[in-house]
C-alpha atoms as a PDB file:
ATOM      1  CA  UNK A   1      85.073  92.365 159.476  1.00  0.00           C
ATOM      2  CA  UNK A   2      87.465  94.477 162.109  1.00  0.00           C
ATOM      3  CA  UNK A   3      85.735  96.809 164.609  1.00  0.00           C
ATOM      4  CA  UNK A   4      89.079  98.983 164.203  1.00  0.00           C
ATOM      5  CA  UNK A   5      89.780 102.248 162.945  1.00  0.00           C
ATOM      6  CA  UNK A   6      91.166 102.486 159.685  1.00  0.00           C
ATOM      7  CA  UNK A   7      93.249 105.450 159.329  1.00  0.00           C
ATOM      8  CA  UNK A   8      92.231 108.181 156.220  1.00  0.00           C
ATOM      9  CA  UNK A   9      95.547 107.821 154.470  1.00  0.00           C
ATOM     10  CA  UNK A  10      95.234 104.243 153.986  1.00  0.00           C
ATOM     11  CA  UNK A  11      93.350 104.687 150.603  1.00  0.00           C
ATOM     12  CA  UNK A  12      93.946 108.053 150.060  1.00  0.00           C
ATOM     13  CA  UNK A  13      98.032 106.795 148.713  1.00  0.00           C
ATOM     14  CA  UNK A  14      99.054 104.705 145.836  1.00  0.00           C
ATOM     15  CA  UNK A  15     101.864 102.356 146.375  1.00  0.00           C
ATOM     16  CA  UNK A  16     104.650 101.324 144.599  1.00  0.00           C
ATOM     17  CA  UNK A  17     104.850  97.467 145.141  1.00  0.00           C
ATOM     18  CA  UNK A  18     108.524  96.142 146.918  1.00  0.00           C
ATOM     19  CA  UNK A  19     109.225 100.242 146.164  1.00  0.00           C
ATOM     20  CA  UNK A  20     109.880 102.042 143.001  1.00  0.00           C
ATOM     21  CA  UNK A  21     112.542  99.534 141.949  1.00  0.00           C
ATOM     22  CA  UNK A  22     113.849  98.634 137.860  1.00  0.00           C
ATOM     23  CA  UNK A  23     116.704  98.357 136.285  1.00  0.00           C
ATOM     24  CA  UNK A  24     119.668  99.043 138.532  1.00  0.00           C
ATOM     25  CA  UNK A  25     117.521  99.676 141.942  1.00  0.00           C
ATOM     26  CA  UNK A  26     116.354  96.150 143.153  1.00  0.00           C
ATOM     27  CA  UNK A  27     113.145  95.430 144.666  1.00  0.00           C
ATOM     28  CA  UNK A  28     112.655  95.482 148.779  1.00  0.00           C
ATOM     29  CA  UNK A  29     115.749  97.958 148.515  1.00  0.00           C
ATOM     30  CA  UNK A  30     116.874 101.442 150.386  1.00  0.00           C
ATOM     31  CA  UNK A  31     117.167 102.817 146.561  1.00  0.00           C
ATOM     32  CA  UNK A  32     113.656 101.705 145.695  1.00  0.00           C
ATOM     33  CA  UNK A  33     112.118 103.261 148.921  1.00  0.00           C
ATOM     34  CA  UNK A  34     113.553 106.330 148.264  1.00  0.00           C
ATOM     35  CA  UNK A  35     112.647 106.579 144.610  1.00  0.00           C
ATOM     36  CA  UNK A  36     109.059 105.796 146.164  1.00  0.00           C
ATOM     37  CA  UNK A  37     108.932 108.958 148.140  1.00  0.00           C
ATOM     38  CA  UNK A  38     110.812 111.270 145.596  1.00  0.00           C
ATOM     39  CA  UNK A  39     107.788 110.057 143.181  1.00  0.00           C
ATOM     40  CA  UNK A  40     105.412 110.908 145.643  1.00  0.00           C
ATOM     41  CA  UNK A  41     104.133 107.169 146.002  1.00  0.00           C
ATOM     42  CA  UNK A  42     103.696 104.628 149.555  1.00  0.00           C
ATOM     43  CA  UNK A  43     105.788 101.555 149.477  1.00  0.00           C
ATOM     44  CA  UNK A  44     104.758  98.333 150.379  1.00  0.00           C
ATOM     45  CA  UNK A  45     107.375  96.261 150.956  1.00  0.00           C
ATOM     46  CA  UNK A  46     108.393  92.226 152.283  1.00  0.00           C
ATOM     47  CA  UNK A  47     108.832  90.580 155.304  1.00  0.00           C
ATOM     48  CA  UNK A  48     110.852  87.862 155.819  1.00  0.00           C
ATOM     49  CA  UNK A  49     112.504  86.696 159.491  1.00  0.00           C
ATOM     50  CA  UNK A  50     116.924  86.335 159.439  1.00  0.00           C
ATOM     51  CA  UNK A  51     118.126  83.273 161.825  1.00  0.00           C
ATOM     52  CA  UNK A  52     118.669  85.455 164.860  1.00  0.00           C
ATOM     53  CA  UNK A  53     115.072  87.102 164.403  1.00  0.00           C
ATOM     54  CA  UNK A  54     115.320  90.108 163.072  1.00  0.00           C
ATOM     55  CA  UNK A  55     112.732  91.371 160.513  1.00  0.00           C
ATOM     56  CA  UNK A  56     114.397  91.329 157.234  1.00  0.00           C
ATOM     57  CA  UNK A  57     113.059  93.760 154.146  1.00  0.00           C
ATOM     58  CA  UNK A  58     113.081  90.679 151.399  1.00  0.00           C
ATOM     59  CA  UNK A  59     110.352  88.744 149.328  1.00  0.00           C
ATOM     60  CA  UNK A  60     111.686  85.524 148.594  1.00  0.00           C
ATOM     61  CA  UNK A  61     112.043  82.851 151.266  1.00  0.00           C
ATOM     62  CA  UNK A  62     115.584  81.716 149.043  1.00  0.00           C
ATOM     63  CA  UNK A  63     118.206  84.076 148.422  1.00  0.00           C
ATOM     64  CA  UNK A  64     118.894  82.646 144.795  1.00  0.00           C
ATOM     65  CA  UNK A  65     117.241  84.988 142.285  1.00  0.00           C
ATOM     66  CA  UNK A  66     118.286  88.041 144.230  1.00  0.00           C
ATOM     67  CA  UNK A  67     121.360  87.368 145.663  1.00  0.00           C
ATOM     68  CA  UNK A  68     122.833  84.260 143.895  1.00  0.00           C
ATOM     69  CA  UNK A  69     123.297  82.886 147.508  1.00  0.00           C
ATOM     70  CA  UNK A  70     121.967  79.238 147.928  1.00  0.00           C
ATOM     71  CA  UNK A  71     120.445  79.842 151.179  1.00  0.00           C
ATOM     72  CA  UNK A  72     117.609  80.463 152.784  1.00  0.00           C
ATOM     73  CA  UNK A  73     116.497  84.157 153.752  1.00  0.00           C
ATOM     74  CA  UNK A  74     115.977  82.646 157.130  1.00  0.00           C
ATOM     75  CA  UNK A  75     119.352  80.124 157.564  1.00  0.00           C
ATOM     76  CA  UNK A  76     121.491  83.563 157.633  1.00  0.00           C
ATOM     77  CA  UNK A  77     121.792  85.500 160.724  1.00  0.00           C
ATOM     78  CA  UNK A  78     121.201  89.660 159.994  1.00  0.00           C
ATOM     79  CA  UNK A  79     124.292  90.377 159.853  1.00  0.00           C
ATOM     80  CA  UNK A  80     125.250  88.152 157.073  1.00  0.00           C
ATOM     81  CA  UNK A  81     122.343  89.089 155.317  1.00  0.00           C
ATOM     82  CA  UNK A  82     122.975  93.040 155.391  1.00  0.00           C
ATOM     83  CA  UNK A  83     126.043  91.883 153.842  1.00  0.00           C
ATOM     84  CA  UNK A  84     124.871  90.389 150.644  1.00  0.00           C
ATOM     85  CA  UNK A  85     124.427  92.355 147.366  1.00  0.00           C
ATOM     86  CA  UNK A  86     120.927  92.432 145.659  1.00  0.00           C
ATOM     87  CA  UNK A  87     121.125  92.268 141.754  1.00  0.00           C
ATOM     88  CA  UNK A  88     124.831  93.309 142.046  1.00  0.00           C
ATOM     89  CA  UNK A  89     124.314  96.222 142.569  1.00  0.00           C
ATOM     90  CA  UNK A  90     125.606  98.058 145.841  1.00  0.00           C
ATOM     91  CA  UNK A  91     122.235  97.615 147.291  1.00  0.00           C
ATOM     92  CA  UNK A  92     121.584  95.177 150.363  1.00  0.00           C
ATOM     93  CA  UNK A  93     118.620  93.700 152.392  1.00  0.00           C
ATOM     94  CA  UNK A  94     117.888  95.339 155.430  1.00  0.00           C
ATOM     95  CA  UNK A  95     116.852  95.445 158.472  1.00  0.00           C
ATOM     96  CA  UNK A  96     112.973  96.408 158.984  1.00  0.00           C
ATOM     97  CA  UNK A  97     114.646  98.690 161.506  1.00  0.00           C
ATOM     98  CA  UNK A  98     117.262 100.548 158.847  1.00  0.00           C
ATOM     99  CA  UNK A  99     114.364 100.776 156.626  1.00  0.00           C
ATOM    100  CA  UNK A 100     111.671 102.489 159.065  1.00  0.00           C
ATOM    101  CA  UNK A 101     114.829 105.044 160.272  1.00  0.00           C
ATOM    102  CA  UNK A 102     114.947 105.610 156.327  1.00  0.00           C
ATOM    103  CA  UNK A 103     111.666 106.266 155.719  1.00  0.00           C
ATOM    104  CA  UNK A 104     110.653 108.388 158.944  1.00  0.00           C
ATOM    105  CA  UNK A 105     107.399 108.795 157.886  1.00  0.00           C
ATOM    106  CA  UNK A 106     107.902 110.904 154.984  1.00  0.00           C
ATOM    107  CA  UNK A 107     105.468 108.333 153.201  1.00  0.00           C
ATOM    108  CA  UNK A 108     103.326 105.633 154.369  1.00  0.00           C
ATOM    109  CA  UNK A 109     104.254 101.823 154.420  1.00  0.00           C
ATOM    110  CA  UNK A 110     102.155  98.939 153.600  1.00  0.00           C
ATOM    111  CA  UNK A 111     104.469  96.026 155.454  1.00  0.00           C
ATOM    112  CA  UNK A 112     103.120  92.825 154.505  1.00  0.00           C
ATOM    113  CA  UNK A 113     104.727  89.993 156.680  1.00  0.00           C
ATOM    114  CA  UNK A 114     105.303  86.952 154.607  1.00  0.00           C
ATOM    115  CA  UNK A 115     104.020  83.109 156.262  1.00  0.00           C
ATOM    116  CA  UNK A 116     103.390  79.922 155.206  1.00  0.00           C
ATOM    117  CA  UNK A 117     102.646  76.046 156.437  1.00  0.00           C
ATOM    118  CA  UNK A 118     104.432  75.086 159.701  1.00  0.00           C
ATOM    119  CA  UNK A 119     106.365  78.240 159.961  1.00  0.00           C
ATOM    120  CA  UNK A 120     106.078  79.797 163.530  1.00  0.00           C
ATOM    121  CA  UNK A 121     105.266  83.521 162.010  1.00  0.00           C
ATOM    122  CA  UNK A 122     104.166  84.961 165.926  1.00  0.00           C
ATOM    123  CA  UNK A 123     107.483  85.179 166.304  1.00  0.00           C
ATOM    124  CA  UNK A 124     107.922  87.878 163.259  1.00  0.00           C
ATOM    125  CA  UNK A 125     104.646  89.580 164.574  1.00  0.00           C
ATOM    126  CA  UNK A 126     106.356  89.930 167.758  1.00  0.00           C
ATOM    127  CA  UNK A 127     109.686  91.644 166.371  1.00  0.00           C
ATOM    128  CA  UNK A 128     107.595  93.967 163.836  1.00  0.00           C
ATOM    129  CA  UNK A 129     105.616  94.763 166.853  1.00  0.00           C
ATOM    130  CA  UNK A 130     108.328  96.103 169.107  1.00  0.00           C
ATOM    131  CA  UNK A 131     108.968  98.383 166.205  1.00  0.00           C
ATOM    132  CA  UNK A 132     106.595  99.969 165.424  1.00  0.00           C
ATOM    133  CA  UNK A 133     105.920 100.406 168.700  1.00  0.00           C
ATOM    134  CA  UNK A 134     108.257 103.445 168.347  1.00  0.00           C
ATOM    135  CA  UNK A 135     107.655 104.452 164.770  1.00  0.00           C
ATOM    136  CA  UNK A 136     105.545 107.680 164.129  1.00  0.00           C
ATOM    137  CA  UNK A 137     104.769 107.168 160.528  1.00  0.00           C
ATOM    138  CA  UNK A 138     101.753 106.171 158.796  1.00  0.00           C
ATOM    139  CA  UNK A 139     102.017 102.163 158.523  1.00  0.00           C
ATOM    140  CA  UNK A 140      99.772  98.976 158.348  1.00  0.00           C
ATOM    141  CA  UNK A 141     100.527  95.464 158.097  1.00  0.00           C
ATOM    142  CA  UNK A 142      99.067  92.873 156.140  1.00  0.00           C
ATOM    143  CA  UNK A 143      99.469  88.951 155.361  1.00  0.00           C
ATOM    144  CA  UNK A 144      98.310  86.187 152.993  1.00  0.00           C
ATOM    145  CA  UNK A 145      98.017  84.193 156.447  1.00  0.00           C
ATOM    146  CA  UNK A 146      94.980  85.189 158.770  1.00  0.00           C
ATOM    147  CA  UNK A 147      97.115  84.793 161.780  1.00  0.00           C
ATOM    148  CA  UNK A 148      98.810  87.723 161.398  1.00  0.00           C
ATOM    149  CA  UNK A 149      95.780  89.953 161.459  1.00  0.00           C
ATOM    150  CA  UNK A 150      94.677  88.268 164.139  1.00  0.00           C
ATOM    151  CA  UNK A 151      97.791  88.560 166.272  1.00  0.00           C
ATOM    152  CA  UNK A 152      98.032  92.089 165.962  1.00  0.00           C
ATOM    153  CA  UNK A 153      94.290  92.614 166.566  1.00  0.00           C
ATOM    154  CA  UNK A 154      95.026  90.646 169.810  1.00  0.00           C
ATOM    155  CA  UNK A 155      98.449  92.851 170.711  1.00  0.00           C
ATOM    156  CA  UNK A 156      99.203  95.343 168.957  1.00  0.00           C
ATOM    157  CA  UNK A 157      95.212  96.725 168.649  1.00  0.00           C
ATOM    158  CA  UNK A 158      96.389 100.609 166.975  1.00  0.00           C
ATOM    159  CA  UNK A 159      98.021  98.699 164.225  1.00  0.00           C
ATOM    160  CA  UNK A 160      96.110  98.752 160.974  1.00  0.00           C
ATOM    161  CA  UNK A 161      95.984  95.074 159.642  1.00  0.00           C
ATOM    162  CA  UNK A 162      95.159  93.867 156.941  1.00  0.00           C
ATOM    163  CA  UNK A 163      94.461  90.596 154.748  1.00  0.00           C
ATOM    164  CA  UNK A 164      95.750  89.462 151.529  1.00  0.00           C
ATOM    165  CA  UNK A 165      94.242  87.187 148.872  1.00  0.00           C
ATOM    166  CA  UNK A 166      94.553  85.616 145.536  1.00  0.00           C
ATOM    167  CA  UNK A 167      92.224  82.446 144.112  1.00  0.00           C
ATOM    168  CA  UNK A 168      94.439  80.699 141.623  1.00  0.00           C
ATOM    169  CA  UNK A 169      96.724  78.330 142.411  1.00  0.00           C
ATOM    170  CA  UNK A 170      99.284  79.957 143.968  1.00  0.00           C
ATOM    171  CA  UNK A 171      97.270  81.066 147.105  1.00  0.00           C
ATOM    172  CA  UNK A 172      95.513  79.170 149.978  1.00  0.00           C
ATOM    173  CA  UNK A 173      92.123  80.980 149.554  1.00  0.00           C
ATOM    174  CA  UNK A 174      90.939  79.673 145.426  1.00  0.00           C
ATOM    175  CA  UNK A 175      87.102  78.731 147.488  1.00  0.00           C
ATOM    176  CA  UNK A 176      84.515  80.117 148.673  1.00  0.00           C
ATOM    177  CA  UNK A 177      84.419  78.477 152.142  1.00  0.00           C
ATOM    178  CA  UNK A 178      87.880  79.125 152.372  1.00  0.00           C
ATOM    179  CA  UNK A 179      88.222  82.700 151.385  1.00  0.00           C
ATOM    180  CA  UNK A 180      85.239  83.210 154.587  1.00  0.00           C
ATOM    181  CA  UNK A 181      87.390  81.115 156.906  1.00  0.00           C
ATOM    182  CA  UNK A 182      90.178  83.373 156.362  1.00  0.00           C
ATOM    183  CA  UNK A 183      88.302  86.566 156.629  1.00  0.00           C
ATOM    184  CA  UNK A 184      86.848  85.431 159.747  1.00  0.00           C
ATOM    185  CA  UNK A 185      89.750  84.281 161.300  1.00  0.00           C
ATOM    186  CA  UNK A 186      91.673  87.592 160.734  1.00  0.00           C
ATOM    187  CA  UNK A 187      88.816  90.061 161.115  1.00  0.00           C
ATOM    188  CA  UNK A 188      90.937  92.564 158.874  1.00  0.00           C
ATOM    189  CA  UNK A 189      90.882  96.467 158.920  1.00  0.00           C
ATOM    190  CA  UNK A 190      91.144  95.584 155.105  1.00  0.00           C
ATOM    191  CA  UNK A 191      91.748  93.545 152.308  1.00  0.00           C
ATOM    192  CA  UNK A 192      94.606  93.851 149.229  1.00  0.00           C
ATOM    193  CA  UNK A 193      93.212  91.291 146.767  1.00  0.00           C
ATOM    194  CA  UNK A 194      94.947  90.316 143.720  1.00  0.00           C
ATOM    195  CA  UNK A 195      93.745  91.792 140.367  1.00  0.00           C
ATOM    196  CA  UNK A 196      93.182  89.086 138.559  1.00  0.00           C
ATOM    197  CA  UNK A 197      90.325  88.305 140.537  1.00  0.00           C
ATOM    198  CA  UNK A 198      88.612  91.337 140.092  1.00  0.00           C
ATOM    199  CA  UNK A 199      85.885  92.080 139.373  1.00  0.00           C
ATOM    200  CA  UNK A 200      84.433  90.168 142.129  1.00  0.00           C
ATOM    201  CA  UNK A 201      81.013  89.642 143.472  1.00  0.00           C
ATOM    202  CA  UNK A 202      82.293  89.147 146.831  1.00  0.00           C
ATOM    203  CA  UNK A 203      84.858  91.689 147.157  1.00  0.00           C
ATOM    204  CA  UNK A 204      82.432  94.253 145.813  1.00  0.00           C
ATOM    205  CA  UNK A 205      79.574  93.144 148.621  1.00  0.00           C
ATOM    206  CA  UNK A 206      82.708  93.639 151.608  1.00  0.00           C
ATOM    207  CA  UNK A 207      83.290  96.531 150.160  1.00  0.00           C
ATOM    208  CA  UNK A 208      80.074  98.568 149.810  1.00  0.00           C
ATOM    209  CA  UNK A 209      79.708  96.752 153.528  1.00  0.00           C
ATOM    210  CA  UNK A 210      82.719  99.279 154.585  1.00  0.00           C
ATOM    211  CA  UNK A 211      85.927  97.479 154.346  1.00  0.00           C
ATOM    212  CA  UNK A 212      88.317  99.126 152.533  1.00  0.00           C
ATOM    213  CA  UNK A 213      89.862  96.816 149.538  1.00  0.00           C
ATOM    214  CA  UNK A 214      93.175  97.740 148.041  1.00  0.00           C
ATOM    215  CA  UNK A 215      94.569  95.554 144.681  1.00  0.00           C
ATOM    216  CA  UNK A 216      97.981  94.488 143.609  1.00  0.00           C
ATOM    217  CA  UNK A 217     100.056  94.051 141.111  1.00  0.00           C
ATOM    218  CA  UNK A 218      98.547  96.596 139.186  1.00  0.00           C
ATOM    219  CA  UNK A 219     100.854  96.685 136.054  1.00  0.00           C
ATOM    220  CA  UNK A 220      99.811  97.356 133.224  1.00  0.00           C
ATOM    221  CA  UNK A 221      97.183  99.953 131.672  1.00  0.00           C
ATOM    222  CA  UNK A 222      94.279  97.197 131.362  1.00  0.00           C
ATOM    223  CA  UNK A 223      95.143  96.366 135.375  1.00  0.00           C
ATOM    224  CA  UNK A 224      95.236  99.917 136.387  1.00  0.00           C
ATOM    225  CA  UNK A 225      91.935 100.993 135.256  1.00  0.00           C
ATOM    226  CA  UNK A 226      90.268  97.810 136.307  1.00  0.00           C
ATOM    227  CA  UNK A 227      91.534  98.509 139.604  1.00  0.00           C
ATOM    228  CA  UNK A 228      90.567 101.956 139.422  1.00  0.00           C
ATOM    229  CA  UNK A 229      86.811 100.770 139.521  1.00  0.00           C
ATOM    230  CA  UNK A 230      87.187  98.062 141.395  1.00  0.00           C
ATOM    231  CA  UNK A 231      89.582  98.953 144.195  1.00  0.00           C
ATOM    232  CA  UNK A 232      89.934 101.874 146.608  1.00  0.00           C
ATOM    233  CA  UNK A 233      93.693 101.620 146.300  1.00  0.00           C
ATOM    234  CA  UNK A 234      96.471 100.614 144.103  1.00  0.00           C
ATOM    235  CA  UNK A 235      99.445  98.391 144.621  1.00  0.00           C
ATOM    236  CA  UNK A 236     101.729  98.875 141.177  1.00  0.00           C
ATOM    237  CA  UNK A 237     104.407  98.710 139.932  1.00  0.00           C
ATOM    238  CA  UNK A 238     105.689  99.108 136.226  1.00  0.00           C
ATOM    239  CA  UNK A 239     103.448 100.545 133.664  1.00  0.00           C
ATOM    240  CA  UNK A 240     100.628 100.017 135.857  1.00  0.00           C
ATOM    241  CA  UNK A 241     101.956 103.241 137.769  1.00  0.00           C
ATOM    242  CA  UNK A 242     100.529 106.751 137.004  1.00  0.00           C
END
């Protein structure tokens, strides 16, 4: 586990997963961070990298099912991005940098910095970095890949990292061995594990060890108050929200 500091607020919020977003205010968007704070809630929100290397506030590595673009989030440059409408409506992706002026610090962010096989994901570390270098707010990062964790424990040491996991098929981390390997690699100020794999014997050992472990999606009624015992924190979205 980290030897960092992990700041008070960290479980002390609940967060509204991608923001508060439904119908007519799409995920990842400006609308959905600012329903976030007028509800009182954090927002964790997406990742992904535009052509030209700027962090872009998006889930999906295609552009299909939010944009009707066939492209890939990372084949546009920024610019062409910021121009696209999400869900038709007269929201756009944007800019990790739009969204952290937007924000100011009025709430804290849960930035989770998407990765996966061969993809050189330093380089997004790097541009997140620089960032929030100069952002005041209450933030941490997080990522399903270790290396992320890692690189900011290595360069970026004040930044609160964390580690995300899920053990059914969709994740990189269903066995024992490798859920350790991961852990160990990225040495995380704390974990966001998904709910359906609570309870678990090995979360709950981390956790009365001292690491903080926060749970998402969280949404539904069963989910919330499964998470409530199990989790310091909630990710949710939906009817899993207060």
């Amino acid at each position: 586990m980290s030897e960092g500091c992990v700041p008070d607020w960290l479980t002390r919020w609940e967060y509204a997963h991608r923001g508060l977003h439904g119908p007519g205010v799409p995920e990842n968007s400006l609308a959905a961070a600012e329903a976030a704070i007028a509800a009182g809630l954090g927002i964790e929100c997406d990742i992904q990298r535009s052509r030209d290397d700027h962090p872009i506030v998006f889930h999906d590595w295609e552009l299909e099912r939010l944009t009707g673009r066939p492209e890939s989030t990372e084949g546009l440059d920024a610019d062409t991005l910021e121009m696209l409408h999400l869900l038709g409506t007269d929201q756009h992706p944007v800019r990790l940098a739009t969204f952290l002026d937007m924000v100011a610090g009025r709430v804290p962010l849960l930035i989770e910095i998407k990765s996966k096989r061969g993809y050189h994901v330093e380089r997004t570390c790097i541009q997140v970095g620089r960032l929030l270098e100069d952002y005041a707010g209450p933030h941490a990062v997080m990522s399903f890949d270790p290396l992320v964790a890692r690189w900011f424990k290595r360069h970026a040491p004040k930044v609160c990292a964390g580690l995300v996991m899920r053990e059914d098929e969709r994740g990189n981390t269903q066995t024992a061995w490798r859920r350790s390997l991961a852990l160990w690699i990225a040495k995380p100020d704390f974990l966001a594990y998904h709910i359906n794999a609570l309870p678990s014997r090995w979360v709950a050992g981390l956790r009365a060890r001292g690491l903080p472990v926060l749970t998402w999606t969280v949404n539904s009624p069963e989910t919330r108050a499964r998470a409530l015992a199990q989790a310091d924190a909630l990710i949710a979205e939906a009817e899993g929200l207060a």
